[in-house]
C-alpha atoms as a PDB file:
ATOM      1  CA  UNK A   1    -113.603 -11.381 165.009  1.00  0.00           C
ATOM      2  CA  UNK A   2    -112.076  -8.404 163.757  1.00  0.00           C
ATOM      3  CA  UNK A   3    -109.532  -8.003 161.166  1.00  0.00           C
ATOM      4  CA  UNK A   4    -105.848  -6.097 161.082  1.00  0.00           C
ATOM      5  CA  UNK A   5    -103.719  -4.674 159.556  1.00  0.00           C
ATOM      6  CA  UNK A   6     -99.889  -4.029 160.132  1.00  0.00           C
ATOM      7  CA  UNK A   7     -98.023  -1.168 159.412  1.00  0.00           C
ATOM      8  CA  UNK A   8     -94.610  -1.120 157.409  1.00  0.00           C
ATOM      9  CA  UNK A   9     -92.855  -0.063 159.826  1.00  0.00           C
ATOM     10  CA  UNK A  10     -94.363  -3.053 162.382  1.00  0.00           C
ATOM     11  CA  UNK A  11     -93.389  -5.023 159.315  1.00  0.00           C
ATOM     12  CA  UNK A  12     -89.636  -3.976 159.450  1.00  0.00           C
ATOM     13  CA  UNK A  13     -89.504  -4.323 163.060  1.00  0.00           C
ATOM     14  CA  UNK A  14     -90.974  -8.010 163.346  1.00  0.00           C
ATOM     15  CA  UNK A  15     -88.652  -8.955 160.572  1.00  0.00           C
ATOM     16  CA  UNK A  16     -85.802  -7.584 162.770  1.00  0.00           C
ATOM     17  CA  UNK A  17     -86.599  -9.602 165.474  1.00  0.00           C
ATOM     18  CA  UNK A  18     -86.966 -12.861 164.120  1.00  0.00           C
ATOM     19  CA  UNK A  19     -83.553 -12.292 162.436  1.00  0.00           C
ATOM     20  CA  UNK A  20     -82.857 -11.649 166.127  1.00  0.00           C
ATOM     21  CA  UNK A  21     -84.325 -14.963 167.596  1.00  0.00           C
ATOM     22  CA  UNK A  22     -82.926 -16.735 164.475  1.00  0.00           C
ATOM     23  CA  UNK A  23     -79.722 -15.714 165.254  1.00  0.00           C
ATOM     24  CA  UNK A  24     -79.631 -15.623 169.175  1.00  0.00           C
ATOM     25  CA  UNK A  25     -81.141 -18.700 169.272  1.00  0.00           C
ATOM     26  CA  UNK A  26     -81.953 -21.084 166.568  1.00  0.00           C
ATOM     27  CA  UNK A  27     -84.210 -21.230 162.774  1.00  0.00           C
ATOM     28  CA  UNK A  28     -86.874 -23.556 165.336  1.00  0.00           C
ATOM     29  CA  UNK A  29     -87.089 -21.030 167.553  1.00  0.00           C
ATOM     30  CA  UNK A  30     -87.269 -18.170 165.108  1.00  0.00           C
ATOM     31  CA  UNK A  31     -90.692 -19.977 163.519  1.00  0.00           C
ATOM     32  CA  UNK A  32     -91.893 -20.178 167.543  1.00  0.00           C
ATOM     33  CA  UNK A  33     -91.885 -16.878 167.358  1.00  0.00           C
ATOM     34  CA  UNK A  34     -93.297 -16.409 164.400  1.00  0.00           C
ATOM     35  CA  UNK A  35     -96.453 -18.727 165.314  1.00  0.00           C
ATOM     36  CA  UNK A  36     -96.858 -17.162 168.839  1.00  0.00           C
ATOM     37  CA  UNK A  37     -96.915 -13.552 167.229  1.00  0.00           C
ATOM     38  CA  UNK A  38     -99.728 -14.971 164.825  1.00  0.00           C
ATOM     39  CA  UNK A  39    -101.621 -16.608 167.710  1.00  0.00           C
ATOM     40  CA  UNK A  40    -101.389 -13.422 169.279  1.00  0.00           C
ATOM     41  CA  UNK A  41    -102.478 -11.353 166.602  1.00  0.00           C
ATOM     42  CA  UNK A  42    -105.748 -14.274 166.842  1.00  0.00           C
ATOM     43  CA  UNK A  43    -106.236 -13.038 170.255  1.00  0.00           C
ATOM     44  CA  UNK A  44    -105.927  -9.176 169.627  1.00  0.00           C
ATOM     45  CA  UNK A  45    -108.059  -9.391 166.754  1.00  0.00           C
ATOM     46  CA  UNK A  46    -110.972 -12.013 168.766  1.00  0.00           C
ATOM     47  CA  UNK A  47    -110.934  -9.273 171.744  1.00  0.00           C
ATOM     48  CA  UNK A  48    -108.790  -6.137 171.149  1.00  0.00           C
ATOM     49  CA  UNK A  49    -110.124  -4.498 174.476  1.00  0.00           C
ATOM     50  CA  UNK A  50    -108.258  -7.409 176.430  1.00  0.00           C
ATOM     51  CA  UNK A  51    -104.945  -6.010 176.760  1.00  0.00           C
ATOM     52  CA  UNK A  52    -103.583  -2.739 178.163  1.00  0.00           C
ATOM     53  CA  UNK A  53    -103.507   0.439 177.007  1.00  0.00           C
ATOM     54  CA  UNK A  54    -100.043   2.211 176.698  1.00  0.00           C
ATOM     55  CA  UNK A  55     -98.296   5.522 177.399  1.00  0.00           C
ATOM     56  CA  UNK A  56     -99.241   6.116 173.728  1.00  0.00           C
ATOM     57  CA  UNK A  57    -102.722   7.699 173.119  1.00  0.00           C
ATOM     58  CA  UNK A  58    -105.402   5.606 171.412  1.00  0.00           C
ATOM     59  CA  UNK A  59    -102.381   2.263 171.570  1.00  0.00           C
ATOM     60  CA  UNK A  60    -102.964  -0.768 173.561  1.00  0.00           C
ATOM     61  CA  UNK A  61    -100.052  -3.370 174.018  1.00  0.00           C
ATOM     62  CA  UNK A  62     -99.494  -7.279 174.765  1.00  0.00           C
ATOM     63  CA  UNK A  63     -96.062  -8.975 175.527  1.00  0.00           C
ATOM     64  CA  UNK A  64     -95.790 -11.458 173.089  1.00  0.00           C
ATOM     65  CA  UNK A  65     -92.598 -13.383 174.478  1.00  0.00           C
ATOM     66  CA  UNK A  66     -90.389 -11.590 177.382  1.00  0.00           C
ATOM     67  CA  UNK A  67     -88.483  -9.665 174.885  1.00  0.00           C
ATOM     68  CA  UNK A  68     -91.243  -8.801 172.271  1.00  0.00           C
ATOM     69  CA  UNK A  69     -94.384  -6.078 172.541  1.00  0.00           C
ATOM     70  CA  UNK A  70     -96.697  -6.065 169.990  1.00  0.00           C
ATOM     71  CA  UNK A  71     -98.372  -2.317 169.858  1.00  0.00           C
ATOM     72  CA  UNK A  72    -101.593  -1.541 167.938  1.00  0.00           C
ATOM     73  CA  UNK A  73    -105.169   0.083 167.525  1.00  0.00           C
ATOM     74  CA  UNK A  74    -108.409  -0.076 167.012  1.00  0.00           C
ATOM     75  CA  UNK A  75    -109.052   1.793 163.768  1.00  0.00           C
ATOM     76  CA  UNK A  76    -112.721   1.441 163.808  1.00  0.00           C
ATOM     77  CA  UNK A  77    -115.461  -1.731 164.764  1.00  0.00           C
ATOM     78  CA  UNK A  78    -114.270  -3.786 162.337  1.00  0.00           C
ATOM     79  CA  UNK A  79    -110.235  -3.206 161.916  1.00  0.00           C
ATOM     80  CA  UNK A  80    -107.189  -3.730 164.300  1.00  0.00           C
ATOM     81  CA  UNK A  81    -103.897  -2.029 163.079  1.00  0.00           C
ATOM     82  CA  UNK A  82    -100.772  -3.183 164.343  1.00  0.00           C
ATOM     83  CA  UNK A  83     -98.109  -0.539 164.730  1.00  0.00           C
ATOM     84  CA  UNK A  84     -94.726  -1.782 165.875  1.00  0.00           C
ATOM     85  CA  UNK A  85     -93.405  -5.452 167.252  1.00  0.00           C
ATOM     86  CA  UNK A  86     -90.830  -4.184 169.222  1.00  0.00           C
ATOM     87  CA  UNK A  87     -88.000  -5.878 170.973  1.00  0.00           C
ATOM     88  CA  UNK A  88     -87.590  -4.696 174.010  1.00  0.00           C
ATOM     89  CA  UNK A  89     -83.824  -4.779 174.446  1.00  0.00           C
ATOM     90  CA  UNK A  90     -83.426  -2.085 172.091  1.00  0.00           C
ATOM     91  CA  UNK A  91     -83.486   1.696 173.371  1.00  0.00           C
ATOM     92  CA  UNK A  92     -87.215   3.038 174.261  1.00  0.00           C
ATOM     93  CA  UNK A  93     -86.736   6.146 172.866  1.00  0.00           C
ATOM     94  CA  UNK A  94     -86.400   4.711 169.497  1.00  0.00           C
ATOM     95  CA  UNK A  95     -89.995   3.333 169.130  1.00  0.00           C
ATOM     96  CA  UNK A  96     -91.412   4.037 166.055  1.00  0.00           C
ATOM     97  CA  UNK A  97     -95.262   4.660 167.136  1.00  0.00           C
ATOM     98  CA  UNK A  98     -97.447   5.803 163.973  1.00  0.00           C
ATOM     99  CA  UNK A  99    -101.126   5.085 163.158  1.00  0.00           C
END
């Protein structure tokens, strides 16, 4: 199983949403959210290859709930970097891709 790492701006952005859930919805379903992002980071990190690559070179992707994409990369054999969890009602132009 590999490891990861997250960006800060991935950071920012999956604090955002779970604000967003929290409010939208409820505090129970904000800490849904938080456990299905970390069971998906499990899966990303036990087979990175699994999921899709993007329109973003080198940048894979997996819908974590209908609203939320988690983006990331393989930085090497060992290491999976997370780039953005982005919620996908907000603009597409405003993605914040960096490795």
């Amino acid at each position: 199983m590999m490891d990861f790492d997250i960006t800060r701006t991935a950071i920012q952005e999956f604090e955002e949403c779970i604000r967003y859930v929290e409010k939208k919805f409820s505090e129970k379903k904000a800490i849904q959210f938080v456990l299905e992002v970390e069971n998906t980071f499990d899966l990303i990190c036990k087979n990175p290859n699994t999921f899709p690559k993007s329109e973003y070179k080198d940048i894979r992707y997996v819908v974590v709930m209908k609203p939320i994409t988690i983006f990331y990369t393989i930085l090497d054999e060992k290491t999976v970097q997370v780039v953005n969890i982005w919620n996908n009602r907000k603009d597409k132009n405003e993605t914040k891709i960096k490795r």
